[in-house]
PDB file of N, CA and C in Angstrom:
ATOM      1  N   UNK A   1     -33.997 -26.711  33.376  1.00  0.00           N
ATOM      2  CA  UNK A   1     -34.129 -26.850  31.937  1.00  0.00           C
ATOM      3  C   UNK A   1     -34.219 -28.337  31.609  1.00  0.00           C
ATOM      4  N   UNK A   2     -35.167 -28.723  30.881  1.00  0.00           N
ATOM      5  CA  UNK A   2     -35.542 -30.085  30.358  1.00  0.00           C
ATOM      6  C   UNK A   2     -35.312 -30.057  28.765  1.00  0.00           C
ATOM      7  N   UNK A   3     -34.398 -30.700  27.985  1.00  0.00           N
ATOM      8  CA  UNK A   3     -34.121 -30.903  26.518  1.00  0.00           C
ATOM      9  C   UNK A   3     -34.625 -32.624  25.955  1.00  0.00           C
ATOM     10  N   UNK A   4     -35.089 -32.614  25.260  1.00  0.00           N
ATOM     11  CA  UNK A   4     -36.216 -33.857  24.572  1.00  0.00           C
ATOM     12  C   UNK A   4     -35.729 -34.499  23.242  1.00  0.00           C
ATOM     13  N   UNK A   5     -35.711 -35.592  23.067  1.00  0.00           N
ATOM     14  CA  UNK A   5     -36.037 -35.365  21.579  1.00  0.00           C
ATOM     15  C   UNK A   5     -37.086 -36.848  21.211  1.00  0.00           C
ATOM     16  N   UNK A   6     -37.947 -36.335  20.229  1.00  0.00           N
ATOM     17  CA  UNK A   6     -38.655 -37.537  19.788  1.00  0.00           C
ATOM     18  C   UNK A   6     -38.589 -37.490  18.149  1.00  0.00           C
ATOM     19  N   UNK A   7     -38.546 -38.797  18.327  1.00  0.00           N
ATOM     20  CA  UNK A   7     -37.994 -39.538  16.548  1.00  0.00           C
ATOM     21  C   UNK A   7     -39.867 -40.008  16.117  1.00  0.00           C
ATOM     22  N   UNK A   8     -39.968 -39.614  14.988  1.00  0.00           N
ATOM     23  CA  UNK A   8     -41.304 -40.651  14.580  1.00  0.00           C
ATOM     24  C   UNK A   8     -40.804 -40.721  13.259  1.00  0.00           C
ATOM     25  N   UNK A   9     -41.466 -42.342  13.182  1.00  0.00           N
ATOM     26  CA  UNK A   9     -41.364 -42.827  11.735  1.00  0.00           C
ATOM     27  C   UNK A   9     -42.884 -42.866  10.829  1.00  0.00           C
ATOM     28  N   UNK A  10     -43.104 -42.359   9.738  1.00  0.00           N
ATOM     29  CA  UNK A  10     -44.702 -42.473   9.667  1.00  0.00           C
ATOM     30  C   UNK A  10     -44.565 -43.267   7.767  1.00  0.00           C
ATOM     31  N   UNK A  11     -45.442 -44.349   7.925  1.00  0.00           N
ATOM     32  CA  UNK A  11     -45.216 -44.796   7.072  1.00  0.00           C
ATOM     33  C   UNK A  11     -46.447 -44.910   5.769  1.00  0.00           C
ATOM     34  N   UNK A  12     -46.654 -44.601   4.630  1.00  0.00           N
ATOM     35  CA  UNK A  12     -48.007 -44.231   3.578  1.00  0.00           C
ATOM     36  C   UNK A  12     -48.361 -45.991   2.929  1.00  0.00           C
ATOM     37  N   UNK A  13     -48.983 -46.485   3.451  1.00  0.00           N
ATOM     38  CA  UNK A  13     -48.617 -48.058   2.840  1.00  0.00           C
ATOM     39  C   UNK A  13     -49.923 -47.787   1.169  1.00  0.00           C
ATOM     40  N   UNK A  14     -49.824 -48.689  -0.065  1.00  0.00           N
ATOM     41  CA  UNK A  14     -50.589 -48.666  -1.012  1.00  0.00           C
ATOM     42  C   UNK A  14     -51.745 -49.903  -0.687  1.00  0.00           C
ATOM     43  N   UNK A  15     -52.723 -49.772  -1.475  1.00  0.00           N
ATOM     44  CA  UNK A  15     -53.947 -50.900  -1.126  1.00  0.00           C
ATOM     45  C   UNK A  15     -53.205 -52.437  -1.606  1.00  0.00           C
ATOM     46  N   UNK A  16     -52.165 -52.242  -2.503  1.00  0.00           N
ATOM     47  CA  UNK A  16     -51.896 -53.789  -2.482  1.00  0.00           C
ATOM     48  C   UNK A  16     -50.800 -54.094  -1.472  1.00  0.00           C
ATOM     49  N   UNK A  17     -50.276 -53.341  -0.346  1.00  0.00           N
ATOM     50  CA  UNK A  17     -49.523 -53.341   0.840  1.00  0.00           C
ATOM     51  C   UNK A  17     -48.216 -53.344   0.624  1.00  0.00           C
ATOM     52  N   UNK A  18     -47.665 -52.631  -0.058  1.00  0.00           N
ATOM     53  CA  UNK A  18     -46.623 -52.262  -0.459  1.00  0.00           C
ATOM     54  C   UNK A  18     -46.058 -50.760  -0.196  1.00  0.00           C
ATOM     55  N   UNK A  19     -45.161 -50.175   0.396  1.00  0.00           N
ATOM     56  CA  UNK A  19     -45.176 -48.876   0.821  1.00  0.00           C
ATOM     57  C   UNK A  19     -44.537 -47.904   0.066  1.00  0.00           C
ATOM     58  N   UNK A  20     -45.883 -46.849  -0.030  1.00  0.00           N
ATOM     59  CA  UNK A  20     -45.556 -45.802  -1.041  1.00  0.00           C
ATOM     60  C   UNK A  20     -44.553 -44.673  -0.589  1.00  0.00           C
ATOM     61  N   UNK A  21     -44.612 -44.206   0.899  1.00  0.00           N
ATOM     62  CA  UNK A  21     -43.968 -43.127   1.122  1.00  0.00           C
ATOM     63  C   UNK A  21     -43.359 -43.602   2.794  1.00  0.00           C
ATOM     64  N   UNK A  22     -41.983 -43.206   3.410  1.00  0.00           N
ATOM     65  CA  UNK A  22     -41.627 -43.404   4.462  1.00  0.00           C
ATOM     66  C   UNK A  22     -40.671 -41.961   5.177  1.00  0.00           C
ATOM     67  N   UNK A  23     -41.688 -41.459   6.057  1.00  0.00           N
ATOM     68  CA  UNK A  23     -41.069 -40.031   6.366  1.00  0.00           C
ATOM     69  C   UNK A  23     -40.308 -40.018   7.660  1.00  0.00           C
ATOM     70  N   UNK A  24     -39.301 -39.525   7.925  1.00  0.00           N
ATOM     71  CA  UNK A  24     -38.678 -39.623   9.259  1.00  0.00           C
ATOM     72  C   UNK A  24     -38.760 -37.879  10.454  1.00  0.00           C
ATOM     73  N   UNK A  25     -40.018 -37.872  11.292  1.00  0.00           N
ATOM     74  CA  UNK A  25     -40.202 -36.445  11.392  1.00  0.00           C
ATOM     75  C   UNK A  25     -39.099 -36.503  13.053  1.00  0.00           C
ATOM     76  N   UNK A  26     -38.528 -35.334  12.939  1.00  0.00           N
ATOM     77  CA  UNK A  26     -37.856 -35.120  14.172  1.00  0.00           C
ATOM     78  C   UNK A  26     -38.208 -34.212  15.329  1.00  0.00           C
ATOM     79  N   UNK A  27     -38.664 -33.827  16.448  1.00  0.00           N
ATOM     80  CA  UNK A  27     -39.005 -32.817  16.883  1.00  0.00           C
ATOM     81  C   UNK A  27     -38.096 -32.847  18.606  1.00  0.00           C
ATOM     82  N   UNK A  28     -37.393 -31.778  18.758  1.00  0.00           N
ATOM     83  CA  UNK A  28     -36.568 -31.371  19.613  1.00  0.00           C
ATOM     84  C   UNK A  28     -37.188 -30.551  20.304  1.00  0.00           C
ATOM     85  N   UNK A  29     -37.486 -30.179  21.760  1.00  0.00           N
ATOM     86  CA  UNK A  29     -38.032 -29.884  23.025  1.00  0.00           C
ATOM     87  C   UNK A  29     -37.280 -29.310  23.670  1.00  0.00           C
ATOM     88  N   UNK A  30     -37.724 -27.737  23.976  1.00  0.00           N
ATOM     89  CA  UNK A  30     -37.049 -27.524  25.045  1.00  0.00           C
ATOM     90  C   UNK A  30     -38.119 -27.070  26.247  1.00  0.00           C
ATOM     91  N   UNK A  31     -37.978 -27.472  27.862  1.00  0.00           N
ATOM     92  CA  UNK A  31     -38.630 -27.053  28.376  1.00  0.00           C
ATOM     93  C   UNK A  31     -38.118 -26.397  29.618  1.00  0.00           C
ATOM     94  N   UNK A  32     -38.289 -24.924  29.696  1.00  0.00           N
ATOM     95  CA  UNK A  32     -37.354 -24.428  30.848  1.00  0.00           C
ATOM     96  C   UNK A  32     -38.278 -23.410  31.680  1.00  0.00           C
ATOM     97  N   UNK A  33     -37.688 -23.681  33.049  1.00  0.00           N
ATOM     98  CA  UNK A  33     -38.724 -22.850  34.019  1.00  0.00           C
ATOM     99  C   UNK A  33     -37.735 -21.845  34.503  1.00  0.00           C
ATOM    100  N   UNK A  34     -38.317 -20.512  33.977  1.00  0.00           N
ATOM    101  CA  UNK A  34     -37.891 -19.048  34.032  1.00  0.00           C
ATOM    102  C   UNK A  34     -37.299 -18.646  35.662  1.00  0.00           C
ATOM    103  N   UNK A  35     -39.129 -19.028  35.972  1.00  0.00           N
ATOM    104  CA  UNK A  35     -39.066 -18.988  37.551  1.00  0.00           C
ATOM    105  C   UNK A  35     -40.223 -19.495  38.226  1.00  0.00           C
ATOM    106  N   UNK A  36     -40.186 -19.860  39.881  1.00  0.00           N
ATOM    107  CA  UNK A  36     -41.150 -20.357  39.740  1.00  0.00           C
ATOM    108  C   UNK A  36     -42.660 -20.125  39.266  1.00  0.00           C
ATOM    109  N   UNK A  37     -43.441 -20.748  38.576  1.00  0.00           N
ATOM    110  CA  UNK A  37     -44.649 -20.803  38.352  1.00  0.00           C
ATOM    111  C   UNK A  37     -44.293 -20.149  36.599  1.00  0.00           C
ATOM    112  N   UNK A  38     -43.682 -19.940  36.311  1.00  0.00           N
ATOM    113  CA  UNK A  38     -43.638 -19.317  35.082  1.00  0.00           C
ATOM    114  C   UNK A  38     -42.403 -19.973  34.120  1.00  0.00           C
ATOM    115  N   UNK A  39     -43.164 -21.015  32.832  1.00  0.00           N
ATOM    116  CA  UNK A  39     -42.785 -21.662  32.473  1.00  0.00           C
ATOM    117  C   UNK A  39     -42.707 -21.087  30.727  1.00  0.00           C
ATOM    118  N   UNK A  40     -41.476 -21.981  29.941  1.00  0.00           N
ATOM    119  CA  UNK A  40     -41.678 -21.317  28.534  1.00  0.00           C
ATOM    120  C   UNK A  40     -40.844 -23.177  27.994  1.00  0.00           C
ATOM    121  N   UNK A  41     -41.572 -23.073  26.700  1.00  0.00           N
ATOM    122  CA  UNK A  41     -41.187 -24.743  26.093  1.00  0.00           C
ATOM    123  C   UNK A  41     -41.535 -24.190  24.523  1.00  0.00           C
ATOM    124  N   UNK A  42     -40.315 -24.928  24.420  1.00  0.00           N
ATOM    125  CA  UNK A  42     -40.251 -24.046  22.620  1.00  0.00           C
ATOM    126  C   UNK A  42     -39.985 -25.961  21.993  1.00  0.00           C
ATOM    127  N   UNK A  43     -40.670 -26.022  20.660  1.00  0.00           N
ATOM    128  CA  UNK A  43     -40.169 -27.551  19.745  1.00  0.00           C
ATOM    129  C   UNK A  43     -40.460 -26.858  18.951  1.00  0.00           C
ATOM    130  N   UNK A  44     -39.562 -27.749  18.246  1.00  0.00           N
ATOM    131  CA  UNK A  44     -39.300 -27.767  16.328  1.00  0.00           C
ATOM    132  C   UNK A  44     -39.871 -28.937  16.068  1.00  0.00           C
ATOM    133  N   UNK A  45     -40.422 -28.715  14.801  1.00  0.00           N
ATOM    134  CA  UNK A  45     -40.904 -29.738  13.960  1.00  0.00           C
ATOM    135  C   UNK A  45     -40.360 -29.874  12.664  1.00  0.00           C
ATOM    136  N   UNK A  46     -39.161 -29.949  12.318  1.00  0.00           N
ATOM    137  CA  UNK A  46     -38.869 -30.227  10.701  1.00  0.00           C
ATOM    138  C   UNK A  46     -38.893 -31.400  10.317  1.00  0.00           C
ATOM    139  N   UNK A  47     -39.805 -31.349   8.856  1.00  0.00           N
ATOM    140  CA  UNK A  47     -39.667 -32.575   8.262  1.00  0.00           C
ATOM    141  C   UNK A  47     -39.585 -32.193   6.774  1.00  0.00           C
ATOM    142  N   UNK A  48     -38.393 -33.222   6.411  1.00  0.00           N
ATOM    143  CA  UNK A  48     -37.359 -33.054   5.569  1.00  0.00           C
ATOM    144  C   UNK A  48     -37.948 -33.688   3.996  1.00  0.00           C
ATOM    145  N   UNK A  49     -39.007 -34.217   4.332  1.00  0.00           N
ATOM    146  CA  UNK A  49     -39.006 -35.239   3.285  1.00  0.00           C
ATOM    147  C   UNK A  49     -40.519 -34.202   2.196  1.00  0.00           C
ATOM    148  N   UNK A  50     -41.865 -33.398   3.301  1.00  0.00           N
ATOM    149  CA  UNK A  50     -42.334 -32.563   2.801  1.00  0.00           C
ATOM    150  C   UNK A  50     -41.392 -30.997   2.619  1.00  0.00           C
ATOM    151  N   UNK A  51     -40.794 -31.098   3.672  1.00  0.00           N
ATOM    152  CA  UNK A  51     -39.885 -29.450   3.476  1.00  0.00           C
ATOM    153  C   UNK A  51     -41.178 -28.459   4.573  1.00  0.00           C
ATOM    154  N   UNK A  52     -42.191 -28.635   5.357  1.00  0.00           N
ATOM    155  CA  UNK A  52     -42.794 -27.955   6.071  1.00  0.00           C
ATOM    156  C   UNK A  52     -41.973 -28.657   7.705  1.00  0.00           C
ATOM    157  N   UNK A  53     -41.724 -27.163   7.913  1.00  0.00           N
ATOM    158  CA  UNK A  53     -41.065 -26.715   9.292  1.00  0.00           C
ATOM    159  C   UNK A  53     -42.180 -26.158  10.396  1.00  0.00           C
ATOM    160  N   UNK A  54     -42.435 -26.795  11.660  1.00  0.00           N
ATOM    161  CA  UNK A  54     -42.854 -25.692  12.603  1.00  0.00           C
ATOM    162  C   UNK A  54     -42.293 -25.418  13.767  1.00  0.00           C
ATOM    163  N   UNK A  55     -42.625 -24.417  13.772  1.00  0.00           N
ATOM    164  CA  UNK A  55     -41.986 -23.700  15.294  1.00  0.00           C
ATOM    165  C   UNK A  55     -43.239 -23.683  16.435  1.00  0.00           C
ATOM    166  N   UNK A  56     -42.862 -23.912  17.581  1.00  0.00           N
ATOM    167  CA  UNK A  56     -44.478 -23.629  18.488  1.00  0.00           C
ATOM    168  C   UNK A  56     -43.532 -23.408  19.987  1.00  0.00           C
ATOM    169  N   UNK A  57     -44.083 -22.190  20.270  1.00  0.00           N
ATOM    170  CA  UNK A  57     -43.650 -21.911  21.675  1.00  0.00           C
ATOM    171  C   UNK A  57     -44.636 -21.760  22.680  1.00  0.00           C
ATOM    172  N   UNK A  58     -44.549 -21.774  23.899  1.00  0.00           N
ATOM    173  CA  UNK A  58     -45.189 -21.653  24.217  1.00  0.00           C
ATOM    174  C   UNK A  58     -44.881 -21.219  26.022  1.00  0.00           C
ATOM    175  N   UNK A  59     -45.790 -19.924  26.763  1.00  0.00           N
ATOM    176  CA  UNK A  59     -45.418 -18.765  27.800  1.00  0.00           C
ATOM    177  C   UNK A  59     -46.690 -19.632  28.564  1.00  0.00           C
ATOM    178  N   UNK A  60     -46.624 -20.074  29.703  1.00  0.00           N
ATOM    179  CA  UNK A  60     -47.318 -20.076  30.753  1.00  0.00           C
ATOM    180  C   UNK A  60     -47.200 -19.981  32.291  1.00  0.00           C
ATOM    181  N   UNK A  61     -47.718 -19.275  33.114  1.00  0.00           N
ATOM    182  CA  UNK A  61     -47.728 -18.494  34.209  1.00  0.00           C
ATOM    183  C   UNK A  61     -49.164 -19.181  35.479  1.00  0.00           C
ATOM    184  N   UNK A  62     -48.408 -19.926  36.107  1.00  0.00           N
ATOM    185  CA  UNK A  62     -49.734 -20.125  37.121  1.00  0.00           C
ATOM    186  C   UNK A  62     -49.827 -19.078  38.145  1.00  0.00           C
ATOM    187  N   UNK A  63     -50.325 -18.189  37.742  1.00  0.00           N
ATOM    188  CA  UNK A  63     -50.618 -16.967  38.807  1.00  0.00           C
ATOM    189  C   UNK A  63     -51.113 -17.389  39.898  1.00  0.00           C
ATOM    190  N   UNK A  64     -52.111 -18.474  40.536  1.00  0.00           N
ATOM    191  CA  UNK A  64     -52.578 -18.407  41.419  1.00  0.00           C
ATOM    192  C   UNK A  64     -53.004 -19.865  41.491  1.00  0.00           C
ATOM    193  N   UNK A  65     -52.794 -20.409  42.520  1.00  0.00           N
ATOM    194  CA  UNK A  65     -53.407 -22.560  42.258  1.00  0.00           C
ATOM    195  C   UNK A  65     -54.439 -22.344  41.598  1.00  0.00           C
ATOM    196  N   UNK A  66     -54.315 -23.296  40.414  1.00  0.00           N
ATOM    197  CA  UNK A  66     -55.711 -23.768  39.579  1.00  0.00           C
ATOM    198  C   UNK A  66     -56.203 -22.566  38.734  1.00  0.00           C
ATOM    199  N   UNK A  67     -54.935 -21.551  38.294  1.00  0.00           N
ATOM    200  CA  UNK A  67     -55.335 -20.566  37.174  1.00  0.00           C
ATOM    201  C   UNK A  67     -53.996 -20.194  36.894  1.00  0.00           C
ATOM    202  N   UNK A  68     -53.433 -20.078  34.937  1.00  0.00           N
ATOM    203  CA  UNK A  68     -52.581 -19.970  34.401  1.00  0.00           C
ATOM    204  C   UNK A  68     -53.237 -18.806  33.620  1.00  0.00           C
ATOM    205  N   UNK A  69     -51.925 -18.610  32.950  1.00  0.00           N
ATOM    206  CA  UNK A  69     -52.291 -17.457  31.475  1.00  0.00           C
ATOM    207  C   UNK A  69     -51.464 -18.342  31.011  1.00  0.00           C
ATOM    208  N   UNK A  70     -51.486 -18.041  29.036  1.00  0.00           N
ATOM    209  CA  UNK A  70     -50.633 -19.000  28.492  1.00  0.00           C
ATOM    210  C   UNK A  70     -50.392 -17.842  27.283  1.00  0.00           C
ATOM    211  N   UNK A  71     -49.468 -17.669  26.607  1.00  0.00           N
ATOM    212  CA  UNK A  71     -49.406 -16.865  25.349  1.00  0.00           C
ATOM    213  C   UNK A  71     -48.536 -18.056  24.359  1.00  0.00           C
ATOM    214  N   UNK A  72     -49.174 -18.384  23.381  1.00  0.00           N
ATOM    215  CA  UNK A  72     -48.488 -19.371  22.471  1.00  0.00           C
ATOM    216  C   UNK A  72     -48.484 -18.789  20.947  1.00  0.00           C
ATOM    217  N   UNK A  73     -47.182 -19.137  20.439  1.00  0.00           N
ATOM    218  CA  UNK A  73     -46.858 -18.722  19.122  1.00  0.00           C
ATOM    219  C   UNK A  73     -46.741 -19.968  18.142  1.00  0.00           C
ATOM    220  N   UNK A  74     -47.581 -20.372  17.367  1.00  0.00           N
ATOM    221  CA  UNK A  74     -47.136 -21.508  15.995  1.00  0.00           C
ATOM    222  C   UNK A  74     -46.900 -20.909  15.108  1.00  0.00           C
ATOM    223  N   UNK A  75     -45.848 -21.656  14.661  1.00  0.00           N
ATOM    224  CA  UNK A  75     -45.542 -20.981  13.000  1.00  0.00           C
ATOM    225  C   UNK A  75     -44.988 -21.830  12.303  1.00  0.00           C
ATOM    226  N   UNK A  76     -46.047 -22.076  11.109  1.00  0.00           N
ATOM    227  CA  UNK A  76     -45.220 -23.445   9.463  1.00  0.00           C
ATOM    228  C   UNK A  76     -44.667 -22.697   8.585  1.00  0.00           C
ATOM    229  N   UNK A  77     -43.335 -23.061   8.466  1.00  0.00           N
ATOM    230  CA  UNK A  77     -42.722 -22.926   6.863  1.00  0.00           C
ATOM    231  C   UNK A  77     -42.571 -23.769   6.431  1.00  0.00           C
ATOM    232  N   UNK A  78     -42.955 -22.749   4.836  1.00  0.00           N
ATOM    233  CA  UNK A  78     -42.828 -24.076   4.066  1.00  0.00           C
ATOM    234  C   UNK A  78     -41.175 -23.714   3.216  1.00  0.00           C
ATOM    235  N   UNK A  79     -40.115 -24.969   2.958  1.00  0.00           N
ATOM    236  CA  UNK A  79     -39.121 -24.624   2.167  1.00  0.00           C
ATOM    237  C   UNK A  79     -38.795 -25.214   0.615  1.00  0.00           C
ATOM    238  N   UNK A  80     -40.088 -25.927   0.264  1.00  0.00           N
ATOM    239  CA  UNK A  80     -39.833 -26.195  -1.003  1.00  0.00           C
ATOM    240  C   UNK A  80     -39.015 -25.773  -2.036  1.00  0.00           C
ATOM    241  N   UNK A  81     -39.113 -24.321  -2.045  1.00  0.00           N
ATOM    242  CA  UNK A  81     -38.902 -23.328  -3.163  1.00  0.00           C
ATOM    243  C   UNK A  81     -37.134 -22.991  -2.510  1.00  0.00           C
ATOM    244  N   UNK A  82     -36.878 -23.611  -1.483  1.00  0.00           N
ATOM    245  CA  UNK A  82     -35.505 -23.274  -1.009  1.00  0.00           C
ATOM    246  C   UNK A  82     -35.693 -21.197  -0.291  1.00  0.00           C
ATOM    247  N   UNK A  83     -36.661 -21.136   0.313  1.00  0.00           N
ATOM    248  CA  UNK A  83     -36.600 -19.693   0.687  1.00  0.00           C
ATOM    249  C   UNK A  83     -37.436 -19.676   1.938  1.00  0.00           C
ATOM    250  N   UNK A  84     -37.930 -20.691   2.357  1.00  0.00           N
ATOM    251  CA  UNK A  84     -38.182 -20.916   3.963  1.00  0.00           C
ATOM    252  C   UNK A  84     -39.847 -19.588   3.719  1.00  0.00           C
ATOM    253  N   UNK A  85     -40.670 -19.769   3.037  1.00  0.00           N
ATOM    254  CA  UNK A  85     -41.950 -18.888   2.997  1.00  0.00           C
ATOM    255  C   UNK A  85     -43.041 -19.187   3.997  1.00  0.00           C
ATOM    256  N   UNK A  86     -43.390 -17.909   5.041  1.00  0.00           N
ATOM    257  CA  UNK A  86     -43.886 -18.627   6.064  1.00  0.00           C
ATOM    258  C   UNK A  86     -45.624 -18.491   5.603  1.00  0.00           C
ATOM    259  N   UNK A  87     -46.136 -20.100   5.778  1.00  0.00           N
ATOM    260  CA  UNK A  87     -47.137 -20.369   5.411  1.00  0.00           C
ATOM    261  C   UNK A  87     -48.300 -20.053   6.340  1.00  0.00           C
ATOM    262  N   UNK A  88     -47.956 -20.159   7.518  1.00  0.00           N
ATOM    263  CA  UNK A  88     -49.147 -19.822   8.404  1.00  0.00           C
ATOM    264  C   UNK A  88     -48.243 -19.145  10.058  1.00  0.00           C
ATOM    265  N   UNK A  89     -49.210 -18.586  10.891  1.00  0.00           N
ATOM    266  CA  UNK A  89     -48.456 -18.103  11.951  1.00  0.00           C
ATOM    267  C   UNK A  89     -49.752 -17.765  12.706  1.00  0.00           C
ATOM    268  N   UNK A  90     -49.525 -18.436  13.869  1.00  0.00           N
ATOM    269  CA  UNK A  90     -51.037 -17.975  15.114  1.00  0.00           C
ATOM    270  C   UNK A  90     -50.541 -17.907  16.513  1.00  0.00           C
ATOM    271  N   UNK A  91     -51.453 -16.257  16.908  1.00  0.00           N
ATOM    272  CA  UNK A  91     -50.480 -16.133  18.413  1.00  0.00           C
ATOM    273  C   UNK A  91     -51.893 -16.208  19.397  1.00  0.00           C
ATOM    274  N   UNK A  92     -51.863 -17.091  20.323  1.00  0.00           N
ATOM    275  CA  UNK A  92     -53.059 -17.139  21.030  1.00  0.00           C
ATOM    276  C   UNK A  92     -52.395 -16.314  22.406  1.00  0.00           C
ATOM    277  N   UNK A  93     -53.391 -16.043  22.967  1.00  0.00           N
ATOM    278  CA  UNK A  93     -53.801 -16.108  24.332  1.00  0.00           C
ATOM    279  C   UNK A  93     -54.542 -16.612  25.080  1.00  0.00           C
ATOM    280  N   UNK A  94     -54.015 -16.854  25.982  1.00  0.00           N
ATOM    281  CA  UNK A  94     -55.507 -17.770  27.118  1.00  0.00           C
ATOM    282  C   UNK A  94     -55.957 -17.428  28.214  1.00  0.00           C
ATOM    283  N   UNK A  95     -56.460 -17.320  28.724  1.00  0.00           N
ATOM    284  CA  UNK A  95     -56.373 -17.124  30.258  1.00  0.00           C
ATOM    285  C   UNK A  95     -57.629 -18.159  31.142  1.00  0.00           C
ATOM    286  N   UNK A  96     -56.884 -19.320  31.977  1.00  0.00           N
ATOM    287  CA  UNK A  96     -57.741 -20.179  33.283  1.00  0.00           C
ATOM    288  C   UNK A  96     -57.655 -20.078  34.275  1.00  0.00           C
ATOM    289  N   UNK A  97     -59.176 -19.461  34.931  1.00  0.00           N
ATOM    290  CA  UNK A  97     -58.832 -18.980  35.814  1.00  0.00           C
ATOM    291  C   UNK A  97     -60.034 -19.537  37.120  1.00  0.00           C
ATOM    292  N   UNK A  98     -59.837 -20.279  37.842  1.00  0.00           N
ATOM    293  CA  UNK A  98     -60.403 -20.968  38.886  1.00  0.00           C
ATOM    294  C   UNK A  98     -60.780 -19.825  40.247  1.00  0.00           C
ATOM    295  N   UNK A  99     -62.369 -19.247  40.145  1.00  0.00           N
ATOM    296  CA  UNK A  99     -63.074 -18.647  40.588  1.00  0.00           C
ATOM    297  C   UNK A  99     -63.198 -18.619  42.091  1.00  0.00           C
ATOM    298  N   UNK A 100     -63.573 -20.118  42.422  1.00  0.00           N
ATOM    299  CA  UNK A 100     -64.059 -20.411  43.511  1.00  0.00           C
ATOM    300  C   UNK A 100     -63.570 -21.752  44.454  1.00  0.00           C
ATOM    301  N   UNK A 101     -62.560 -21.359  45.199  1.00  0.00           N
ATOM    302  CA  UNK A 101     -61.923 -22.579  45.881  1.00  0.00           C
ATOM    303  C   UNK A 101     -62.366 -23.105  46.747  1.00  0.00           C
TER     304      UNK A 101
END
């Protein structure tokens, strides 16, 4: 198990260079291997200052050298309204798969 964290500072400067907006986004990592070849890594993205949250996980499996499957889940809330309303949500699948060795 691998735990992360990355800090970003992002800053909105105005045309006479003076700064309009300063956001502090946090995103925490987790990355843990199930077993071998089969991996799962989940981060958060909250930022406090818009109130949009994401979640993104993500399932990958190297079945065979030089071919994975991957199943990944994103999902933004938004909490403006104080009720956490989920704004968007996408579940992919993938599959790479190396033919000819």
């Amino acid at each position: 198990m691998n735990l992360e964290l990355s800090i970003n500072n992002t800053i909105e400067w105005r045309p006479d260079g003076s700064i309009e907006k300063s956001s502090w986004v946090f995103r925490p990592i987790v990355q843990w291997t199930l077993i071998k070849d089969l991996h799962l890594h989940i981060y958060i993205e909250p930022n406090t200052d818009t109130h949009i949250y994401s979640l993104n996980t993500l399932l990958s499996w190297n079945f065979r050298p030089k071919s994975w499957i991957y199943l990944a889940l994103n999902e933004v809330r938004d909490n403006k309204n104080g009720n956490m309303q989920t704004k968007e949500r996408i579940f992919i699948l993938k599959v790479k798969n190396l033919f000819f060795m």
